[in-house]
N, C-alpha and C. Protein backbone atom coordinates (compact mmCIF):
# COMPACT_ATOMS: atom_id res chain seq x y z
N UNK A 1 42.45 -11.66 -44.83
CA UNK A 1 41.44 -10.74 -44.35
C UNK A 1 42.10 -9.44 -43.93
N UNK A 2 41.83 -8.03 -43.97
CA UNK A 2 41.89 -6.97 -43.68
C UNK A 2 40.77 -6.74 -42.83
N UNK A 3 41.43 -5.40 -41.75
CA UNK A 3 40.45 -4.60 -41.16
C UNK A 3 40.79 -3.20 -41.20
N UNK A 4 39.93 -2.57 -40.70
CA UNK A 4 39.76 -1.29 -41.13
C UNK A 4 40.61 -1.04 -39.50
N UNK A 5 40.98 0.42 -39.61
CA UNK A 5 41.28 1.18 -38.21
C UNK A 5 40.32 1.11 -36.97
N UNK A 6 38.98 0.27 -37.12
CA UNK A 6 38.17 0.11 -36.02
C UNK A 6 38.21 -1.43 -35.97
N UNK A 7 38.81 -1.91 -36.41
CA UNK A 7 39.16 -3.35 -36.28
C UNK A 7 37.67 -4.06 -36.86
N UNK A 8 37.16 -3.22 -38.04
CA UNK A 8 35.72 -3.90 -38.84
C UNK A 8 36.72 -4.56 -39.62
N UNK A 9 35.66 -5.59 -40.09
CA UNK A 9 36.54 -6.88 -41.35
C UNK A 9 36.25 -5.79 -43.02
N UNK A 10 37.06 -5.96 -43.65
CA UNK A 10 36.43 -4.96 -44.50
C UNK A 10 36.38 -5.41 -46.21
N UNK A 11 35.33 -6.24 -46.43
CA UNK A 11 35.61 -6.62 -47.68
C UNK A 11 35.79 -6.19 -49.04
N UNK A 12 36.76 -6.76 -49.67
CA UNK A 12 37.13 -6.11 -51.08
C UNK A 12 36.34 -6.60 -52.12
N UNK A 13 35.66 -5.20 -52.65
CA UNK A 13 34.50 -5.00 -53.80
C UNK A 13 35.25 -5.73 -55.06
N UNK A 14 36.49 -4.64 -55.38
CA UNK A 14 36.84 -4.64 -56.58
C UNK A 14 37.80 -5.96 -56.51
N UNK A 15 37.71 -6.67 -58.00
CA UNK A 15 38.73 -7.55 -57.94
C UNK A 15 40.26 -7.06 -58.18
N UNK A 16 40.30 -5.97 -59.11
CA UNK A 16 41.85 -5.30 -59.50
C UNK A 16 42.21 -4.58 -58.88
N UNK A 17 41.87 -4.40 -57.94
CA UNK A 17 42.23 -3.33 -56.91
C UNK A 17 43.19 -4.51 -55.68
N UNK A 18 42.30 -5.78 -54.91
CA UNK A 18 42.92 -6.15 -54.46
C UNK A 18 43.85 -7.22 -55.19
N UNK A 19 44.10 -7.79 -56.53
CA UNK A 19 45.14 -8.14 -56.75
C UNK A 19 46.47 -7.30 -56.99
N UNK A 20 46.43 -6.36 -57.47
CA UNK A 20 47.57 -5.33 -57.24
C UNK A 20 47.71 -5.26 -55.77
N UNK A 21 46.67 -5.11 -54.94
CA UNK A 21 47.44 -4.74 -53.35
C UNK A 21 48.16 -6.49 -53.33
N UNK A 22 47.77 -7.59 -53.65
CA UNK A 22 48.77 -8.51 -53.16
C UNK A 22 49.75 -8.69 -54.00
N UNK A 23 50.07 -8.32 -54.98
CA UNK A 23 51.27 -8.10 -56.25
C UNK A 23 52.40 -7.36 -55.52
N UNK A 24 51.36 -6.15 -54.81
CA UNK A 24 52.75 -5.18 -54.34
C UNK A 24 52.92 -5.88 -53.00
N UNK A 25 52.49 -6.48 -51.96
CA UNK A 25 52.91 -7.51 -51.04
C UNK A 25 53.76 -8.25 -51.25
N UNK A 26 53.48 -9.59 -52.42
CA UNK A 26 54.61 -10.03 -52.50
C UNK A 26 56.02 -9.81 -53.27
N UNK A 27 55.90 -9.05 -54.02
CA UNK A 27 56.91 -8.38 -54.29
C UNK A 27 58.29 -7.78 -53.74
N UNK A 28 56.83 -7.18 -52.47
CA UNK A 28 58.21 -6.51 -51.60
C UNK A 28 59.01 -7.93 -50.11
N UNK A 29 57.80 -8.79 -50.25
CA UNK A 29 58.05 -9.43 -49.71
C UNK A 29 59.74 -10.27 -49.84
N UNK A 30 59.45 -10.85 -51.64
CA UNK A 30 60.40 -11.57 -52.92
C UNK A 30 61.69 -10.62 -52.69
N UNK A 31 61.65 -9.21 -52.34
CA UNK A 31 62.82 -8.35 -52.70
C UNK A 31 63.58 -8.16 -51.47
N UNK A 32 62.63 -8.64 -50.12
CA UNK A 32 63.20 -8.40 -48.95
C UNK A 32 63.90 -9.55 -48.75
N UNK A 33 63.08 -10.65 -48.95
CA UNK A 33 64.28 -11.79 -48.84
C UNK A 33 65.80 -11.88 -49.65
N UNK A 34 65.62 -11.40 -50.74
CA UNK A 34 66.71 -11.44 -51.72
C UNK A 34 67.77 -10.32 -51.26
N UNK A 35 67.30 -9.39 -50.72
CA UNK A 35 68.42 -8.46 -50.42
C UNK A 35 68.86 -8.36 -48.84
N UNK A 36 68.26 -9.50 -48.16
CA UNK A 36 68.29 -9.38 -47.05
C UNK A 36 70.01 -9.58 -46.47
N UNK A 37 70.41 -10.07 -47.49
CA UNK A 37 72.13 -10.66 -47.35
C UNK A 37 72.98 -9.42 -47.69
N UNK A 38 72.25 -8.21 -48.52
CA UNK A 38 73.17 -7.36 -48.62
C UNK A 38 72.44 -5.86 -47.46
N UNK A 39 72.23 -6.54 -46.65
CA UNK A 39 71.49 -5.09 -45.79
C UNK A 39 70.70 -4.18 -45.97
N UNK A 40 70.06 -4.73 -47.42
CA UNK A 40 68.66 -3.80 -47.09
C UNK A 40 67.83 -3.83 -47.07
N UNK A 41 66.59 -3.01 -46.52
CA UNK A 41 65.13 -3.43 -45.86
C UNK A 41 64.26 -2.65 -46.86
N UNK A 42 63.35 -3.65 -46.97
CA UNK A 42 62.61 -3.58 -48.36
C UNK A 42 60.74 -3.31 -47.13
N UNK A 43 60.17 -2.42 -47.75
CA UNK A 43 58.88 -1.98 -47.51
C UNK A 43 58.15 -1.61 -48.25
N UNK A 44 56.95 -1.74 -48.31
CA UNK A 44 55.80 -1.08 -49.39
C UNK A 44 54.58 -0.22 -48.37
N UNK A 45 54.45 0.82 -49.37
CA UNK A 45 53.14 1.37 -48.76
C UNK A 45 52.14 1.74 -49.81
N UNK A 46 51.15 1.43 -49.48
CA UNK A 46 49.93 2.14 -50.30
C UNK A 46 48.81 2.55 -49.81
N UNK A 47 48.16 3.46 -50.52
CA UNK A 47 47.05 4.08 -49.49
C UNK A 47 45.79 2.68 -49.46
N UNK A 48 44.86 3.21 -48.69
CA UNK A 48 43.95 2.06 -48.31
C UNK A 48 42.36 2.56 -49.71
N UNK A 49 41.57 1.89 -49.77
CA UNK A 49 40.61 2.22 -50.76
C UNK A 49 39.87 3.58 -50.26
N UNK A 50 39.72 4.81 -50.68
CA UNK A 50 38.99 5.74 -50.56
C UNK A 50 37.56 6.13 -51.04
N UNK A 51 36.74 6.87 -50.41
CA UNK A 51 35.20 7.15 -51.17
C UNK A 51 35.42 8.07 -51.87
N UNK A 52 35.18 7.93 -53.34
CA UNK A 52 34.75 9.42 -54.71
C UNK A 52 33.61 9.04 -55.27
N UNK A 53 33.69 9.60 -55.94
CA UNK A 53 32.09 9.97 -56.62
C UNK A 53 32.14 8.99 -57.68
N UNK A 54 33.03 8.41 -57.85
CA UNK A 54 32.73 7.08 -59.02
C UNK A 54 32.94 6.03 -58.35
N UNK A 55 32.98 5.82 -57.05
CA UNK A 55 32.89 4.77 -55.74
C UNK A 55 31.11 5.14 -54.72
N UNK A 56 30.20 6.10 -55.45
CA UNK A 56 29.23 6.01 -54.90
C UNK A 56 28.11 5.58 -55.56
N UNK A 57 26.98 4.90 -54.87
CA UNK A 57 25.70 4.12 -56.02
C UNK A 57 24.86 4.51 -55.25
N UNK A 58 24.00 5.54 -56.42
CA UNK A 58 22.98 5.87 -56.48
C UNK A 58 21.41 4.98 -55.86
């Protein structure tokens, strides 16, 4: 589960949207463990879902 910056629950519309956000999770997750023996710190960022005009219904 996710929440938004007002601590709302915020459910995910699209399905390809949130499997890429957990692709790039574990990923960085897979890369932090693996390099954790040679000192370095593994992070991901991505922006959060935004409103455009092909995200609005008429």
């Amino acid at each position: 589960m996710e929440f938004d910056i007002n601590n709302h629950l915020v459910i995910m519309s699209n399905v390809s949207y949130g499997v890429c956000k957990e692709a790039v999770d574990r990923l960085s997750k897979d890369m932090a463990y693996e390099l954790k023996s040679h000192k370095v710190s593994v992070f991901s960022l991505y922006p959060g879902q935004i409103r455009t005009e092909g995200m609005i219904i008429c």
